[in-house]
N, C-alpha and C. Protein backbone atom coordinates (compact mmCIF):
# COMPACT_ATOMS: atom_id res chain seq x y z
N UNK A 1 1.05 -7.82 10.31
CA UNK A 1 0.88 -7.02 9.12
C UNK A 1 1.92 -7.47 8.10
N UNK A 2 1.81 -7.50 6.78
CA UNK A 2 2.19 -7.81 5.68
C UNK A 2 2.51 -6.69 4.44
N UNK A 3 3.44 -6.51 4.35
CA UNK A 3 4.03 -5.50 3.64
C UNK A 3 4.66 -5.96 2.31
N UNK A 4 4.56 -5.82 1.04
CA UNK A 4 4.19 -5.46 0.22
C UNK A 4 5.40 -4.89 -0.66
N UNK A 5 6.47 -5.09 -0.90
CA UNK A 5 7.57 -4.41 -1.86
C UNK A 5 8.89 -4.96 -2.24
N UNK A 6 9.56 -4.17 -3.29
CA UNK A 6 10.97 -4.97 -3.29
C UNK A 6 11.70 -5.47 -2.51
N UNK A 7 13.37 -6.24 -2.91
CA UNK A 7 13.61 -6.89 -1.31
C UNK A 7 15.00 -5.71 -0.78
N UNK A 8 14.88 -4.57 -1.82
CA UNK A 8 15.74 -3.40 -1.23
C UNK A 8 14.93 -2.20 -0.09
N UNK A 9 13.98 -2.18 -0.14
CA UNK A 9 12.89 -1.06 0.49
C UNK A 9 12.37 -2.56 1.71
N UNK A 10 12.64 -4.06 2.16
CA UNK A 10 12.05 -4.49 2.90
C UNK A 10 12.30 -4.19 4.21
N UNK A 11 13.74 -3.61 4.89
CA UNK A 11 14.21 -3.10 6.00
C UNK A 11 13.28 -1.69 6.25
N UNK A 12 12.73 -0.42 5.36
CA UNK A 12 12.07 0.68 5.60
C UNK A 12 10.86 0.05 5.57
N UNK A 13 10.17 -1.18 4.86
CA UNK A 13 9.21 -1.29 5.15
C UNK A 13 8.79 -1.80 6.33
N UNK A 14 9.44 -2.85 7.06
CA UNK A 14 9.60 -3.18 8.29
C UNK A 14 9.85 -2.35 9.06
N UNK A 15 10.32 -0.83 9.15
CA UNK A 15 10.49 0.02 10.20
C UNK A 15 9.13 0.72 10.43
N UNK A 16 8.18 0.35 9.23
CA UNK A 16 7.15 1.38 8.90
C UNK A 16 5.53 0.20 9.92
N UNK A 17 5.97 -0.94 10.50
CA UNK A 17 5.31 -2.36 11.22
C UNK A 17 4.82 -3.13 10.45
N UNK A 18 5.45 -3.37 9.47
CA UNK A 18 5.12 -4.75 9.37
C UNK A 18 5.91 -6.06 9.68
N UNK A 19 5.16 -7.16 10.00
CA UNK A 19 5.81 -8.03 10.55
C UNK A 19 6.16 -8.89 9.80
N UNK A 20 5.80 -9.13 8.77
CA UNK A 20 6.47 -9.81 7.46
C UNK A 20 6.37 -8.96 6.29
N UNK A 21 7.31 -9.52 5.07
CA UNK A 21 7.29 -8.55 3.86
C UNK A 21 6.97 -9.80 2.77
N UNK A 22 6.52 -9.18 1.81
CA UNK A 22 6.53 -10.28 0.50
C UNK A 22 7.45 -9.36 -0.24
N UNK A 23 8.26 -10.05 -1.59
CA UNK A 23 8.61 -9.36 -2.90
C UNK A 23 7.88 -9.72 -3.57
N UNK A 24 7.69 -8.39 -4.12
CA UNK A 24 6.51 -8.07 -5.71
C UNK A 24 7.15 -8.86 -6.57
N UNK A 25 8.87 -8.58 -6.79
CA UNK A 25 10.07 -9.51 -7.90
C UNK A 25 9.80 -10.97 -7.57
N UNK A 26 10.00 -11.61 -7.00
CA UNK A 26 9.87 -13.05 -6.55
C UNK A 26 8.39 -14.25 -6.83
N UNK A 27 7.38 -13.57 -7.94
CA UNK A 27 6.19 -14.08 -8.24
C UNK A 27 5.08 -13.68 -7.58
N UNK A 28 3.66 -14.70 -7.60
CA UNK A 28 2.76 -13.86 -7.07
C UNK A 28 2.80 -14.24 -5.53
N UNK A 29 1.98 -12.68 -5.69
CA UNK A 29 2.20 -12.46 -4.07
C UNK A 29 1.06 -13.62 -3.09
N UNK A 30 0.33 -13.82 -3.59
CA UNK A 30 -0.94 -14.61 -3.33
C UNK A 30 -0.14 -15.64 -3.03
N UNK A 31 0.73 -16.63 -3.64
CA UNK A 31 1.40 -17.81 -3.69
C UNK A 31 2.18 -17.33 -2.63
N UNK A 32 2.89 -16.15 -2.68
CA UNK A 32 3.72 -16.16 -1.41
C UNK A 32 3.02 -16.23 -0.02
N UNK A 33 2.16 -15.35 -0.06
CA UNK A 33 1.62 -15.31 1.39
C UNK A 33 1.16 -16.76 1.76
N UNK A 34 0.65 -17.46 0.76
CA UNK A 34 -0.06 -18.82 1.30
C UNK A 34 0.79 -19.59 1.52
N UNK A 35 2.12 -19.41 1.65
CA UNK A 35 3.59 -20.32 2.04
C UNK A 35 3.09 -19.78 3.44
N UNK A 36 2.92 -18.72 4.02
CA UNK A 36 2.63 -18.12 5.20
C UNK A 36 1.29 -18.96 5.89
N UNK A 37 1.44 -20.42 6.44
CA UNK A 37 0.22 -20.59 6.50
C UNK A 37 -0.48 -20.63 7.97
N UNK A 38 0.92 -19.81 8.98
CA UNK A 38 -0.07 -19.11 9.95
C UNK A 38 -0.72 -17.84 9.70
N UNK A 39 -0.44 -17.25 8.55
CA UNK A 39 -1.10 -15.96 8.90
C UNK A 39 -2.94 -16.66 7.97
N UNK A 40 -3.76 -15.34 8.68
CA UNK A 40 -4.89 -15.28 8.11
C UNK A 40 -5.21 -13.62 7.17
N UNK A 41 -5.70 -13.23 6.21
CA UNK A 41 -5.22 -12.05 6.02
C UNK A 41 -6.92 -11.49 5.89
N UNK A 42 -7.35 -10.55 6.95
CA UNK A 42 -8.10 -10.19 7.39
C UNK A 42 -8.37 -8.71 6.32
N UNK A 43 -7.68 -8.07 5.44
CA UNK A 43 -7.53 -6.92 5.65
C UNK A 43 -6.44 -6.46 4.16
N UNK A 44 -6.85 -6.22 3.04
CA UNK A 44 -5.63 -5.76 1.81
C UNK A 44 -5.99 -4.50 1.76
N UNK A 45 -4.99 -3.82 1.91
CA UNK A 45 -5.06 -1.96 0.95
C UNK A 45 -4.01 -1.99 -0.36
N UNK A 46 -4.82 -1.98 -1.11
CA UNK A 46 -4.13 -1.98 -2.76
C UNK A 46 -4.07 -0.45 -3.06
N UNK A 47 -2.48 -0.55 -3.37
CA UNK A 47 -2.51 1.03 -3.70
C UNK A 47 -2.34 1.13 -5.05
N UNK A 48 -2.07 -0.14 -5.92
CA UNK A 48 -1.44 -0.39 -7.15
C UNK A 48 -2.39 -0.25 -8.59
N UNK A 49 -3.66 -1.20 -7.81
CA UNK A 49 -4.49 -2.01 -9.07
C UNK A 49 -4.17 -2.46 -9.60
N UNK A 50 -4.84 -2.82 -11.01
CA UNK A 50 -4.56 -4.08 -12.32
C UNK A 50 -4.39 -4.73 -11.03
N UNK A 51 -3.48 -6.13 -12.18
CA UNK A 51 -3.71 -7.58 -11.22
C UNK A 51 -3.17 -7.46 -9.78
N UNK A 52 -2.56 -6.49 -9.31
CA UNK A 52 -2.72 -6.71 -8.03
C UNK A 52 -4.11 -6.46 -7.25
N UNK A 53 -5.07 -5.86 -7.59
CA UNK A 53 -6.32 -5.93 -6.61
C UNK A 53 -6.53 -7.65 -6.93
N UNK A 54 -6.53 -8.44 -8.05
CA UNK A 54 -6.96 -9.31 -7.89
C UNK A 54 -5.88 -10.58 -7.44
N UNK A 55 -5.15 -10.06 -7.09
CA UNK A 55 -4.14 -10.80 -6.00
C UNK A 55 -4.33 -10.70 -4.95
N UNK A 56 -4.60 -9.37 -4.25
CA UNK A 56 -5.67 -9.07 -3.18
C UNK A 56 -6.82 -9.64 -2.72
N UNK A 57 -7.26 -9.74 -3.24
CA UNK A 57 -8.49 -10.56 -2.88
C UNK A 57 -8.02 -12.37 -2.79
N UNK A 58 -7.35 -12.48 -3.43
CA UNK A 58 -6.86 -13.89 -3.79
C UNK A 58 -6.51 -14.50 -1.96
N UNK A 59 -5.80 -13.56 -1.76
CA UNK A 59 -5.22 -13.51 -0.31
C UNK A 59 -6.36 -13.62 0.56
N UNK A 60 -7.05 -12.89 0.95
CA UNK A 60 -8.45 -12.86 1.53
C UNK A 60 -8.49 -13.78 2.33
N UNK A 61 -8.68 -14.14 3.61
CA UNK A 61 -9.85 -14.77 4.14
C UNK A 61 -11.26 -15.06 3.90
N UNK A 62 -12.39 -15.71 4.03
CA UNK A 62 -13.45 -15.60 3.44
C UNK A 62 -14.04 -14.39 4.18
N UNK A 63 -14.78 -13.62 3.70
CA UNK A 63 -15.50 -12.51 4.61
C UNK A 63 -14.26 -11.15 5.11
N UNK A 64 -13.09 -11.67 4.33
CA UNK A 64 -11.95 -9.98 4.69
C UNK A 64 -12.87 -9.20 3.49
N UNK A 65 -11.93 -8.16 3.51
CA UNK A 65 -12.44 -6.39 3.12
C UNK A 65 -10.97 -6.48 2.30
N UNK A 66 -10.84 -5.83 1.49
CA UNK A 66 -9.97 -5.32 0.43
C UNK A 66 -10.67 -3.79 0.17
N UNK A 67 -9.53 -2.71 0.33
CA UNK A 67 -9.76 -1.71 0.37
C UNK A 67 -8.97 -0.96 -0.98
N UNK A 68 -9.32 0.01 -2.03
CA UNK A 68 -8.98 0.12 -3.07
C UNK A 68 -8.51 1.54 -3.38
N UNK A 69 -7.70 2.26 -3.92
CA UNK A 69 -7.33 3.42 -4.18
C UNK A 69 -7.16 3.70 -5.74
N UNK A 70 -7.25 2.43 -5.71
CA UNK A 70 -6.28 2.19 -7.74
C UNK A 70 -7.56 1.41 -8.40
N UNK A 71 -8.36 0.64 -7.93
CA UNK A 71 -8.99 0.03 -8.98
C UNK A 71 -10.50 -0.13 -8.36
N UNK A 72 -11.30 0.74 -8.18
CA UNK A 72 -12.70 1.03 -7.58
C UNK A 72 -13.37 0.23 -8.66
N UNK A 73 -13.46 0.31 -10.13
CA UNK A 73 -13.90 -0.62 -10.72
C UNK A 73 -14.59 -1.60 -11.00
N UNK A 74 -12.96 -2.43 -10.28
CA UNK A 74 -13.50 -3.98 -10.29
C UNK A 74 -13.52 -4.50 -9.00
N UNK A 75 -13.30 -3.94 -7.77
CA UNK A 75 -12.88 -4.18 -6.35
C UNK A 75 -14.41 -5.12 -6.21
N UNK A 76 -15.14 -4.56 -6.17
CA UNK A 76 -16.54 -5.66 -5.89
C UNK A 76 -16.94 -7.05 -6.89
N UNK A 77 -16.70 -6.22 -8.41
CA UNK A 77 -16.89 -7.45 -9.15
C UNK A 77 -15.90 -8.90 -8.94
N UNK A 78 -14.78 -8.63 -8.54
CA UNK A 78 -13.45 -9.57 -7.65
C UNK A 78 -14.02 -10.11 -6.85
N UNK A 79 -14.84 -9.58 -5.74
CA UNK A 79 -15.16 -10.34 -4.62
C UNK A 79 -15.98 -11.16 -4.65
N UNK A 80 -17.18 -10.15 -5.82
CA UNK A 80 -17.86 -11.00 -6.01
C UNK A 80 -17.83 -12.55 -6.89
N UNK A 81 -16.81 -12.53 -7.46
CA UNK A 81 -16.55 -14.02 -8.08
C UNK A 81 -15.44 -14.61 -7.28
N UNK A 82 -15.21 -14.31 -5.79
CA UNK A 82 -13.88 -15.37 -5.43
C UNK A 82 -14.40 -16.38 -5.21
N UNK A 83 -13.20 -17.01 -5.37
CA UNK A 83 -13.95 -18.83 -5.37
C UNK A 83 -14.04 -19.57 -3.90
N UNK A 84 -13.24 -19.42 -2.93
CA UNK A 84 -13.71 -19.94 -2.04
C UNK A 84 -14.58 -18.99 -0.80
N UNK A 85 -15.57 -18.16 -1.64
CA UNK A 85 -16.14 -17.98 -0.43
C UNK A 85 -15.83 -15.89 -0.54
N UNK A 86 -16.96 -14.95 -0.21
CA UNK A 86 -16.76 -13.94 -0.76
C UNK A 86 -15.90 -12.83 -0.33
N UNK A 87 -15.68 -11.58 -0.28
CA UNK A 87 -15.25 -10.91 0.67
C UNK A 87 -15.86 -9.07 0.32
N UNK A 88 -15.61 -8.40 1.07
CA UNK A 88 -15.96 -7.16 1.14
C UNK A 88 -14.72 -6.13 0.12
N UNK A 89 -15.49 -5.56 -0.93
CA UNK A 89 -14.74 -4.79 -1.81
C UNK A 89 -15.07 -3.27 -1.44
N UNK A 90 -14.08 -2.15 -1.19
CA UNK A 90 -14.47 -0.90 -0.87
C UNK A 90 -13.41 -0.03 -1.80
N UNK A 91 -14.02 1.08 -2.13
CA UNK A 91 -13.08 1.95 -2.91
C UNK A 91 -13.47 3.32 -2.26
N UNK A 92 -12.21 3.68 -2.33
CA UNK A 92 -12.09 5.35 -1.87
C UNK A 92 -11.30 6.43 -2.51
N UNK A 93 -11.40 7.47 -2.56
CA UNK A 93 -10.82 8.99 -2.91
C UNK A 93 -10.64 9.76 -2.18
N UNK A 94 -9.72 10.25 -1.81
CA UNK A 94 -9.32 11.64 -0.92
C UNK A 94 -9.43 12.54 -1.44
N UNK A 95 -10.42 13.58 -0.84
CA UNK A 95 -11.11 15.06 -0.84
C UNK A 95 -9.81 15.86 0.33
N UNK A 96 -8.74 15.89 0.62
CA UNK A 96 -8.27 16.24 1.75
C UNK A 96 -9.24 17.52 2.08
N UNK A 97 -9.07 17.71 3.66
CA UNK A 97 -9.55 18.79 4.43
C UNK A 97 -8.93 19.08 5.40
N UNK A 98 -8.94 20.87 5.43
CA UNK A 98 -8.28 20.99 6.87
C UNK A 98 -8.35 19.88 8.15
N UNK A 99 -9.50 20.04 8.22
CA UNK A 99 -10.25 18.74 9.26
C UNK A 99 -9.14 17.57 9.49
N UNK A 100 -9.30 17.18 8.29
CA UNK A 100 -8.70 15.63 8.07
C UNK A 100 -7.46 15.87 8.07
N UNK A 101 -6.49 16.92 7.82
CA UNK A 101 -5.34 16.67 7.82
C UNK A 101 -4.84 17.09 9.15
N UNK A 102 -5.59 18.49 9.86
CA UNK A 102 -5.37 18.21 11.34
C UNK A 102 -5.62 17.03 11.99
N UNK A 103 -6.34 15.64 12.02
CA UNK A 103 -6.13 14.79 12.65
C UNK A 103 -5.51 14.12 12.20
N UNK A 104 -5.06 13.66 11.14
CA UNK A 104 -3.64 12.90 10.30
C UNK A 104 -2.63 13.37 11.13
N UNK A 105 -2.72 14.91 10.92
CA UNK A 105 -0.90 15.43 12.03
C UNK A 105 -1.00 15.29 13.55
N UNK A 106 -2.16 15.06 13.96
CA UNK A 106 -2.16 14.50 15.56
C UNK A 106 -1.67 13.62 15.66
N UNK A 107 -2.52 12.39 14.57
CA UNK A 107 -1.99 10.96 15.20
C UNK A 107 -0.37 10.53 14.40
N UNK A 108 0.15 11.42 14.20
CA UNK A 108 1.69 11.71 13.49
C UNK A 108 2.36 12.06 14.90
N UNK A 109 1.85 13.21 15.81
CA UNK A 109 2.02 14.01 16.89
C UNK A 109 2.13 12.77 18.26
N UNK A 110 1.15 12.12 17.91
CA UNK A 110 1.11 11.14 18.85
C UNK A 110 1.44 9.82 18.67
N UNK A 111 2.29 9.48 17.60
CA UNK A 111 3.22 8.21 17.40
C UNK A 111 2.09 7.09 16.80
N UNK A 112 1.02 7.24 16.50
CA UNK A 112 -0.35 6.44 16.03
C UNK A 112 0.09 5.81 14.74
N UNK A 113 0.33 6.38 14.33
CA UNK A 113 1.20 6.61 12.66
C UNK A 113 2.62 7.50 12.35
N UNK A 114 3.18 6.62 11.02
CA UNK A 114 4.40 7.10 11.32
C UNK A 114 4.43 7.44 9.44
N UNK A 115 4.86 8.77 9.11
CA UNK A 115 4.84 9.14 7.84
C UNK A 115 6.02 8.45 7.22
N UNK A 116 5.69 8.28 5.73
CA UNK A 116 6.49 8.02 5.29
C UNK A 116 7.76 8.91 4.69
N UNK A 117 9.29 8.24 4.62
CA UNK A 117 10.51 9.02 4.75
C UNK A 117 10.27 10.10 3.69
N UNK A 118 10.81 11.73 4.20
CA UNK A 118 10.57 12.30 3.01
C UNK A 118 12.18 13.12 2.64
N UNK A 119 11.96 13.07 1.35
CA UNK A 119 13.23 13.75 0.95
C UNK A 119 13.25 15.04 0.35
N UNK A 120 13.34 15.88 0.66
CA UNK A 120 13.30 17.30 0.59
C UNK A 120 14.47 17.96 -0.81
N UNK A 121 14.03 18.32 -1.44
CA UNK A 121 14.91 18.98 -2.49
C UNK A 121 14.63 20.75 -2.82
N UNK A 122 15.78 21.42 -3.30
CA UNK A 122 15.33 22.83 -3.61
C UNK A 122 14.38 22.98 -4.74
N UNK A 123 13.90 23.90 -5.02
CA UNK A 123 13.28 24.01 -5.94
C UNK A 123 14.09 24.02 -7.49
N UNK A 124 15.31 24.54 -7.21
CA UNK A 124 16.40 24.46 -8.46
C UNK A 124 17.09 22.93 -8.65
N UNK A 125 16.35 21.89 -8.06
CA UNK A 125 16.79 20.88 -8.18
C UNK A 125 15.84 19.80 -8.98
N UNK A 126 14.43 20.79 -9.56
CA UNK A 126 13.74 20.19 -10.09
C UNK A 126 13.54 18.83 -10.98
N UNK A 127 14.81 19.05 -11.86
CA UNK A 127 14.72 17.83 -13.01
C UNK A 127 15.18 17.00 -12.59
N UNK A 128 16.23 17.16 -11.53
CA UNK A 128 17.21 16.15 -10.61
C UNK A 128 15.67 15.31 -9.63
N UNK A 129 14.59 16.06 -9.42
CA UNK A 129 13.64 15.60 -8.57
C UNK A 129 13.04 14.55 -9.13
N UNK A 130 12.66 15.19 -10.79
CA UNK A 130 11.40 14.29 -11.57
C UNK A 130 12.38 13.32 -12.03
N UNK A 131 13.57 12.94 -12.24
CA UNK A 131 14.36 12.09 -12.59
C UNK A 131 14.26 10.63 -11.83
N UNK A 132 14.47 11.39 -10.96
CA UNK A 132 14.57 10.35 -9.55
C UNK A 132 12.84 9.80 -9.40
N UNK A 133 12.00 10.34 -9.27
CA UNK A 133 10.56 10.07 -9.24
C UNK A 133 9.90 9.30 -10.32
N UNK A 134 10.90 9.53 -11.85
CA UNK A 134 10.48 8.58 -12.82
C UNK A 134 11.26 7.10 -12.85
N UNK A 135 12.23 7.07 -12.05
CA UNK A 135 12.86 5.71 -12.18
C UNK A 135 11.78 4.64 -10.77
N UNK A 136 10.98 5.56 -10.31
CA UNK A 136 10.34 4.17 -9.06
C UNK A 136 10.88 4.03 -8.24
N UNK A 137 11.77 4.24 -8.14
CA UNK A 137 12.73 3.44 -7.14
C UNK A 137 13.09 4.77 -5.90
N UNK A 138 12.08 5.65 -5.69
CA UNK A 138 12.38 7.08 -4.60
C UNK A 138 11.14 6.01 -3.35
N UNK A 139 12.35 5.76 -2.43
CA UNK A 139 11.48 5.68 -1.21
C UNK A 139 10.81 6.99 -0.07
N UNK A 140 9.36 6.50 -0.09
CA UNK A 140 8.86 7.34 0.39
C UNK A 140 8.81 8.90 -0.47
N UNK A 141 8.63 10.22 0.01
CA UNK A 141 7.98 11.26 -0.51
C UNK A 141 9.70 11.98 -1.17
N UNK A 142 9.73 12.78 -2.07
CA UNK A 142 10.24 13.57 -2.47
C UNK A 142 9.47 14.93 -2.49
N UNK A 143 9.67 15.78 -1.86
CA UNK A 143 9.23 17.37 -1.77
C UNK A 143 10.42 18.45 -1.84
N UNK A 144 9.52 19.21 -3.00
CA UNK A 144 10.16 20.19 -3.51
C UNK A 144 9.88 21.68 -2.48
N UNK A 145 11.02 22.15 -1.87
CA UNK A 145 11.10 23.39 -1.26
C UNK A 145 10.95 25.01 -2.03
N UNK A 146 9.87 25.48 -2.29
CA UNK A 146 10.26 26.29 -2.86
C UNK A 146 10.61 27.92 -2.04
């Protein structure tokens, strides 16, 4: 697995399994991974969009899946013009449901998945919260206690 972020968050991202990291800072990511030329990349979840879905796909294997949160859009029209060969574009939205979030906290319960770090603040710590949440740079969740 291939992870995806600055080269300060690459130690939490590696705790989170991935077995290599790219930096977003260091150019495109497409160019980086293809320095990687044992890996094959079966598999992108773009959480970003803009040009990263189409860096995503860039990466691709012929016939991988790129999965989309940020850019439903263009996720197919991408695939459908890659050049060597096509791949599977999917976009999704979360409806959460009891349902779904009781089995999210199972496989949390049962080590399947591992949430990401969260940082807990009072509720009187509000502006101190959105401060921190507007600079980017808050790894993992910030939640407000009220």
């Amino acid at each position: 697995m291939i992870g995806t972020c600055s080269e300060r968050s690459s130690d939490y991202v590696k705790s989170l399994g991935a077995d290599h990291v790219v930096d977003y800072n260091k150019g495109s990511i497409s160019e980086q991974v293809a320095t990687m030329t044992h890996l094959t990349i079966d598999c992108v979840y773009d959480c970003i969009g803009g040009d990263n879905t189409k860096e995503g796909v860039t990466c691709l294997k012929d016939g991988g899946t790129i999965v989309t949160i940020a850019n439903g859009g263009a996720v197919q029209e991408l695939c459908a013009a890659k050049e060597n060969g096509k791949c599977v574009g999917k976009a999704f939205l979360v409806q959460p449901s009891r349902t779904q979030l009781n089995a999210i906290a199972a496989l949390i319960d049962e080590g399947k998945i591992k949430p990401a770090k969260i940082t807990e603040m009072k509720l009187d710590e509000i502006v101190e919260a959105h401060k921190a949440s507007e600079t980017g740079r808050t790894t993992g969740k910030l939640v407000l206690i009220v």
